[in-house]
N, C-alpha and C. Protein backbone atom coordinates (compact mmCIF):
# COMPACT_ATOMS: atom_id res chain seq x y z
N UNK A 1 25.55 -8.26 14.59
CA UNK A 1 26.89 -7.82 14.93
C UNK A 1 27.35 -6.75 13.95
N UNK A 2 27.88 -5.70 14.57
CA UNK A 2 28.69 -5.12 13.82
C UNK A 2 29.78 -4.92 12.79
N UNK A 3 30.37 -4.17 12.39
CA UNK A 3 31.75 -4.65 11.85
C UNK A 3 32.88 -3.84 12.67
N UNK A 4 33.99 -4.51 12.50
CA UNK A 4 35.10 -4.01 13.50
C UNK A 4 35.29 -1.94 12.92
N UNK A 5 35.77 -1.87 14.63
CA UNK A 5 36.22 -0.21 14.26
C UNK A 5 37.23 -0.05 13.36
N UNK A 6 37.34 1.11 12.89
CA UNK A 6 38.14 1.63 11.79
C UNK A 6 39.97 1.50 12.72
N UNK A 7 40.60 1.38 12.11
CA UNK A 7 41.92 1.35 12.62
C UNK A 7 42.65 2.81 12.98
N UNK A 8 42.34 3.44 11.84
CA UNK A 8 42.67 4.97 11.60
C UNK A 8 41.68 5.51 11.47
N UNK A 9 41.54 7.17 12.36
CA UNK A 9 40.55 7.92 11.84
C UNK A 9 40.63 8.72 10.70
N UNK A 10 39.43 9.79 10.98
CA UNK A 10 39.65 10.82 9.93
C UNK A 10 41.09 11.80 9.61
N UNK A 11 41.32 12.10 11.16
CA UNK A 11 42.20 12.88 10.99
C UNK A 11 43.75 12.53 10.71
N UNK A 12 43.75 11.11 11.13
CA UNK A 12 45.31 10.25 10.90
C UNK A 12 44.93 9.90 9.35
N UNK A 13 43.66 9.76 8.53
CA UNK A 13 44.10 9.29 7.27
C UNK A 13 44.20 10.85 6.46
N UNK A 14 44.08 12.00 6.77
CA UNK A 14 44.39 13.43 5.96
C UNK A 14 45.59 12.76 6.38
N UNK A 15 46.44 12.84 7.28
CA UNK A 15 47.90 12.83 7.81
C UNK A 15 48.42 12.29 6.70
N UNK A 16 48.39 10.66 6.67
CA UNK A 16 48.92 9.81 5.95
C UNK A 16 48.59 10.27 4.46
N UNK A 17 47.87 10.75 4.31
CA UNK A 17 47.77 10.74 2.54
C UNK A 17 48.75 12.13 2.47
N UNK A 18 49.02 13.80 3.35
CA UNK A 18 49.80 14.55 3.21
C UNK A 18 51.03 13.72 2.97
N UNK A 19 51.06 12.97 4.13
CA UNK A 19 52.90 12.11 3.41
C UNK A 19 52.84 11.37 2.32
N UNK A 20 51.67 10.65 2.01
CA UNK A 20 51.66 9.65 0.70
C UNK A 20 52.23 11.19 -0.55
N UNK A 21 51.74 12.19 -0.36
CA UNK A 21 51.88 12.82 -1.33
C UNK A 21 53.30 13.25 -1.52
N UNK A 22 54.33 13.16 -0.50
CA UNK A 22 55.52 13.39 -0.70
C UNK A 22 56.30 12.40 -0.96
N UNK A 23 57.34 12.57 -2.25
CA UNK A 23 57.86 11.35 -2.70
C UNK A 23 59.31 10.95 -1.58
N UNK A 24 59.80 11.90 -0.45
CA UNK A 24 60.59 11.88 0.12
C UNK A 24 60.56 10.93 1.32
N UNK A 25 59.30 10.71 1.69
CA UNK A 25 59.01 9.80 2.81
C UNK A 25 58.41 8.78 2.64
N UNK A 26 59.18 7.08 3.00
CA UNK A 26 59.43 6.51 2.54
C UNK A 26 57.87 5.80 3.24
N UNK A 27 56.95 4.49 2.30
CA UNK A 27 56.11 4.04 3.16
C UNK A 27 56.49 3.51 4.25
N UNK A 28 57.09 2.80 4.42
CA UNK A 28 58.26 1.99 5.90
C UNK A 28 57.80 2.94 6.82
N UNK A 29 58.21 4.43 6.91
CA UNK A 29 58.64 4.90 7.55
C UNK A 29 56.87 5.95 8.67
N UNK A 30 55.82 5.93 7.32
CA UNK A 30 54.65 6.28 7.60
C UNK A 30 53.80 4.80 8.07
N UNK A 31 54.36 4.02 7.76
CA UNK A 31 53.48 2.34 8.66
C UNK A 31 54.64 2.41 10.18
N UNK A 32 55.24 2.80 10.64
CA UNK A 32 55.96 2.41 11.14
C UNK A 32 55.52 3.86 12.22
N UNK A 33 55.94 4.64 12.11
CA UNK A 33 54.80 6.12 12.68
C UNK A 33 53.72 6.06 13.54
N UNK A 34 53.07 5.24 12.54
CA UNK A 34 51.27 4.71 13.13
C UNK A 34 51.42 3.65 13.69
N UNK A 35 52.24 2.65 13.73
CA UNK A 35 52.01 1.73 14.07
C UNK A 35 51.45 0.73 13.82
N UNK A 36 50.77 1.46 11.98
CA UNK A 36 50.06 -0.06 11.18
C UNK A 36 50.40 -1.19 10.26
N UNK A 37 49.94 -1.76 9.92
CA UNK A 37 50.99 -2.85 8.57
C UNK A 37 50.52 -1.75 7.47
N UNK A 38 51.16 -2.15 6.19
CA UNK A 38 51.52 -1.31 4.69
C UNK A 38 49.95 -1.51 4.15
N UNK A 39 49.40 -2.67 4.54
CA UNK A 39 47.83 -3.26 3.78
C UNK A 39 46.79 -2.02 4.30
N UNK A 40 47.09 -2.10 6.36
CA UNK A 40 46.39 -1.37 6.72
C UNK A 40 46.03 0.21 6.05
N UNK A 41 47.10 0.49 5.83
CA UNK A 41 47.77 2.01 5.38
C UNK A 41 46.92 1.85 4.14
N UNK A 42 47.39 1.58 3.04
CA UNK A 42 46.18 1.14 1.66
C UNK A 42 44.93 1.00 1.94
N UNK A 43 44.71 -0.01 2.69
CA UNK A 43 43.19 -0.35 2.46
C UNK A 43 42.71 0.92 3.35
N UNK A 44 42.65 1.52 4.51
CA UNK A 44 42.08 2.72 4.75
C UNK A 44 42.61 3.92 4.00
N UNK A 45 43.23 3.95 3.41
CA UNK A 45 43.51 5.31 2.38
C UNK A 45 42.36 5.32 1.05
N UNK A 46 42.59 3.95 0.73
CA UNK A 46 41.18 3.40 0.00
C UNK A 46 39.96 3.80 0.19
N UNK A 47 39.96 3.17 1.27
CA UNK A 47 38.31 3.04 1.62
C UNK A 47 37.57 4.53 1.66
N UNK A 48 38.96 5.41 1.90
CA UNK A 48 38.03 6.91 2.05
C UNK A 48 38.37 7.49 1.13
N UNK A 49 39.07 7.20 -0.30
CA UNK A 49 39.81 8.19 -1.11
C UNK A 49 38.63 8.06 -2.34
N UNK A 50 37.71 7.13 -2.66
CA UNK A 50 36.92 7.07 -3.71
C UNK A 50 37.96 6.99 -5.37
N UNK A 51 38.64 6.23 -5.05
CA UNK A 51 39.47 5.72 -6.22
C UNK A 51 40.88 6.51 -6.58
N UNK A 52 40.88 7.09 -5.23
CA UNK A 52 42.23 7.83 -5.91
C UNK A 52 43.27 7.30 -5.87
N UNK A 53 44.33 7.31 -6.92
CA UNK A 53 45.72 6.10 -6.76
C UNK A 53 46.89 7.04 -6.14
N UNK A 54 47.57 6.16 -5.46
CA UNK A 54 48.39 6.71 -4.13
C UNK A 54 50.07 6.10 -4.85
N UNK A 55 50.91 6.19 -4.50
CA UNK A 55 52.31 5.47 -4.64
C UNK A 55 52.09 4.02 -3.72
N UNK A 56 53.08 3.10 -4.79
CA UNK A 56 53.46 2.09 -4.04
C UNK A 56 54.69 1.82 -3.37
């Protein structure tokens, strides 16, 4: 068996990390956008950023 598909792709996690980078937009408001929970949003920003630290 496989493992489950990715939630977000490539091109929605550039998206989300352009807003992670602005301190004006609030996370609420980028989970809420996509349609994912706050974990989702992290753990795929994660998984493709190779350690880079984001705002909480």
């Amino acid at each position: 068996m496989g493992r489950r598909p990715a939630a977000l792709d490539d091109k929605t996690i550039a998206e989300i990390r352009a807003l992670l980078r602005d301190p004006d937009v609030p996370i609420a408001s980028i989970t809420k956008r996509y349609g994912i929970s706050k974990t989702t949003l992290y753990k795929s920003v994660k998984e493709r950023s190779r350690g880079h630290a984001y705002r909480t």
